[in-house]
Each structure stands twice: as C-alpha cells, then as structure tokens.
C-alpha atoms as a PDB file:
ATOM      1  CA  UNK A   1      -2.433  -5.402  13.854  1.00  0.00           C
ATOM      2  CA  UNK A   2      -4.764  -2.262  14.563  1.00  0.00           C
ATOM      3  CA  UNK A   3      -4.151  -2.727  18.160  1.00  0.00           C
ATOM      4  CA  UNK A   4      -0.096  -2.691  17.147  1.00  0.00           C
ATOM      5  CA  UNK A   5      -0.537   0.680  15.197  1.00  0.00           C
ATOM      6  CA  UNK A   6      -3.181   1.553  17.962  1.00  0.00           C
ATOM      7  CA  UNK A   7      -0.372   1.106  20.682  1.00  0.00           C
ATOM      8  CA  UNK A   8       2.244   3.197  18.111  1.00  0.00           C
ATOM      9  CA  UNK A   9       0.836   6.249  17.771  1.00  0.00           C
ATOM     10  CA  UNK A  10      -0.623   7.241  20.924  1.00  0.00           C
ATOM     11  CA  UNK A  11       2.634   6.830  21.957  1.00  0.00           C
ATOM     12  CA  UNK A  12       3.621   9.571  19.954  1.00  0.00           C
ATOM     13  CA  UNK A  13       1.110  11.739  19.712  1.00  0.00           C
ATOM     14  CA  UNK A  14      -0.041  14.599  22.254  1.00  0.00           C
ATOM     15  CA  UNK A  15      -4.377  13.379  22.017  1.00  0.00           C
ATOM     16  CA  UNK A  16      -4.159   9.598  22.449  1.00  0.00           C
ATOM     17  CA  UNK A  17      -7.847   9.640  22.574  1.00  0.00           C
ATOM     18  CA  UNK A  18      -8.153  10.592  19.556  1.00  0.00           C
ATOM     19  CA  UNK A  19      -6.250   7.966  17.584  1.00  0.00           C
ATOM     20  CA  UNK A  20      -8.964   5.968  15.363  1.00  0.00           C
ATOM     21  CA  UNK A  21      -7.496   2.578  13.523  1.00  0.00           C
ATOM     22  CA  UNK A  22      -9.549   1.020  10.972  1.00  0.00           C
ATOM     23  CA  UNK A  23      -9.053  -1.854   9.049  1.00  0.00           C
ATOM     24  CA  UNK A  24     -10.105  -3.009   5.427  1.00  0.00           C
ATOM     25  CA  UNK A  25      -9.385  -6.886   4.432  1.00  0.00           C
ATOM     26  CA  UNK A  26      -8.465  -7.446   1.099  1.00  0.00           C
ATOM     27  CA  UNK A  27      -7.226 -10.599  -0.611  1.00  0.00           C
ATOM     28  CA  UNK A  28      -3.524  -9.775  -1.098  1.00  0.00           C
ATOM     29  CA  UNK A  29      -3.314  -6.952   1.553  1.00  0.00           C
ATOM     30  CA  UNK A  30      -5.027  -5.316   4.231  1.00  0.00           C
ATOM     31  CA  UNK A  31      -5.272  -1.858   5.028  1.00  0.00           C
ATOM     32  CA  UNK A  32      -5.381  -0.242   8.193  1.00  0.00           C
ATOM     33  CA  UNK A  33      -6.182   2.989   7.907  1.00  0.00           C
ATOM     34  CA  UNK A  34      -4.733   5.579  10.840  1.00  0.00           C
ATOM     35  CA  UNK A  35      -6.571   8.819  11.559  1.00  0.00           C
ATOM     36  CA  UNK A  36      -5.423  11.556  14.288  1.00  0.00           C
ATOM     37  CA  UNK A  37      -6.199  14.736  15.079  1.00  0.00           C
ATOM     38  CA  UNK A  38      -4.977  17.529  12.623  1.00  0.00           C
ATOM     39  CA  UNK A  39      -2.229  19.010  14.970  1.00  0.00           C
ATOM     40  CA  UNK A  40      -0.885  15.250  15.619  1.00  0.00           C
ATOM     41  CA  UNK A  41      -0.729  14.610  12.070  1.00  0.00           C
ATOM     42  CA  UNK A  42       3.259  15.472  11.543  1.00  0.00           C
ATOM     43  CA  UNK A  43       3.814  13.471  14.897  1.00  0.00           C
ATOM     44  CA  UNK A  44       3.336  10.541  13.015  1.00  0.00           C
ATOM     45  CA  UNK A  45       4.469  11.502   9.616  1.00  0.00           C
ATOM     46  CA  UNK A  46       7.847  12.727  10.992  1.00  0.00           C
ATOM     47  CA  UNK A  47      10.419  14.508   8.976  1.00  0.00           C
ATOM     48  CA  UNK A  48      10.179  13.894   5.417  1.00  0.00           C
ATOM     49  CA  UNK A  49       8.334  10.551   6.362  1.00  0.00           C
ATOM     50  CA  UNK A  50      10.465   8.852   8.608  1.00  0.00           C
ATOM     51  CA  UNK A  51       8.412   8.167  10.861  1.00  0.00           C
ATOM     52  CA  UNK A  52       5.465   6.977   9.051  1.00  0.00           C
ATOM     53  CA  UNK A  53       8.005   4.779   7.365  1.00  0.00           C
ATOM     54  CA  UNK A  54       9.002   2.930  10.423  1.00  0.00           C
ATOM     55  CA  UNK A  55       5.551   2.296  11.349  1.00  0.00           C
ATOM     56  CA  UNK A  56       5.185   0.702   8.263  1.00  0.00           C
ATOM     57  CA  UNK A  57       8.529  -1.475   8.585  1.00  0.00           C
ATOM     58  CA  UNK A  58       7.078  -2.874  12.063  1.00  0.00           C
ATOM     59  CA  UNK A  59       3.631  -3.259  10.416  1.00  0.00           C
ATOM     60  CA  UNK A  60       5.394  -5.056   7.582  1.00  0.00           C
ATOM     61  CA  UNK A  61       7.202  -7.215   9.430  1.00  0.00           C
ATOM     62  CA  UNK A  62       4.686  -8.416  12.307  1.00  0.00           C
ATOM     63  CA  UNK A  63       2.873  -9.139   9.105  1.00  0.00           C
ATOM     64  CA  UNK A  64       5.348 -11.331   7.737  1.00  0.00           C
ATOM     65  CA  UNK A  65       5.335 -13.463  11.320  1.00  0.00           C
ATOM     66  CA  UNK A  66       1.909 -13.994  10.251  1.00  0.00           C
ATOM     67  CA  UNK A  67       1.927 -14.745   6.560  1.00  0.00           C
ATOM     68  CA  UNK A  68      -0.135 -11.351   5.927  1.00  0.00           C
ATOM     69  CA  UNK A  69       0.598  -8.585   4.101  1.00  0.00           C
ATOM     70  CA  UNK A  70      -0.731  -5.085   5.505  1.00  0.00           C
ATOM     71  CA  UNK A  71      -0.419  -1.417   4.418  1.00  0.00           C
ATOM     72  CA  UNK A  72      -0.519   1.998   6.594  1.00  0.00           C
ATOM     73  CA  UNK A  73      -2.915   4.725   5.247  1.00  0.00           C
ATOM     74  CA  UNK A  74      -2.408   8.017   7.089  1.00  0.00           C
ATOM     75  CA  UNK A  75      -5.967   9.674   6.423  1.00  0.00           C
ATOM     76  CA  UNK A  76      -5.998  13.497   6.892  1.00  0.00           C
ATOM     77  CA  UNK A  77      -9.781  14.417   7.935  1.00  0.00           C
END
C-alpha cells in the first residue's frame, strides 16, 4: 500500500523526490502516513479536500481486496 500512495502522489506533485510514505501497523487499521514538501502540500490536498479524499477511496478500497483496513495521514513538516 505505501508503494500505491508512493506511485499517487509523485504523480501529482512538482518534487517527486521528495515524497516520503511511512507506515504504522495497528490491529484494526494501518496508517500510512504521507509527507511532501511544503509547496506540494495543496497538490495533494486539492480543493477543499478532494483530492486527498480520492486517495483515500483508492487506499480504502485496495484495502478491502485485501481484507485490511488503512488510513491516509497527510503530515505537514
């Protein structure tokens, strides 16, 4: 899954390089946590969320095909 997100937003962003996934496994769900560089950061968040919200649909749902439940932190360093 951090490779999916991975793949995601370098797509959209304008530093590719410096797209950092990390993930944290927890009993019910795990947590990937997404970091980019300041400038990208409404790149991914999109207008009024949108696009942070379909990154979590596809997360959610290549989830499901797995039996695994994840969650999409957006981390602002």
């Amino acid at each position: 899954m951090k490779e999916l997100v991975s793949v995601i937003a370098k797509a959209l962003v304008d530093r590719p390089d410096e797209v950092r996934v990390e993930a944290r496994a927890g009993a019910p769900v795990s947590v990937l946590e997404l970091r980019v560089n300041p400038q990208d950061l409404g790149k991914i968040i999109g207008r009024q969320g949108r696009t942070a919200k379909s990154i979590r649909t596809v997360l959610a749902a290549a989830g499901a095909r797995q039996h695994k439940r994840f969650t999409l932190e957006i981390v602002e360093d």
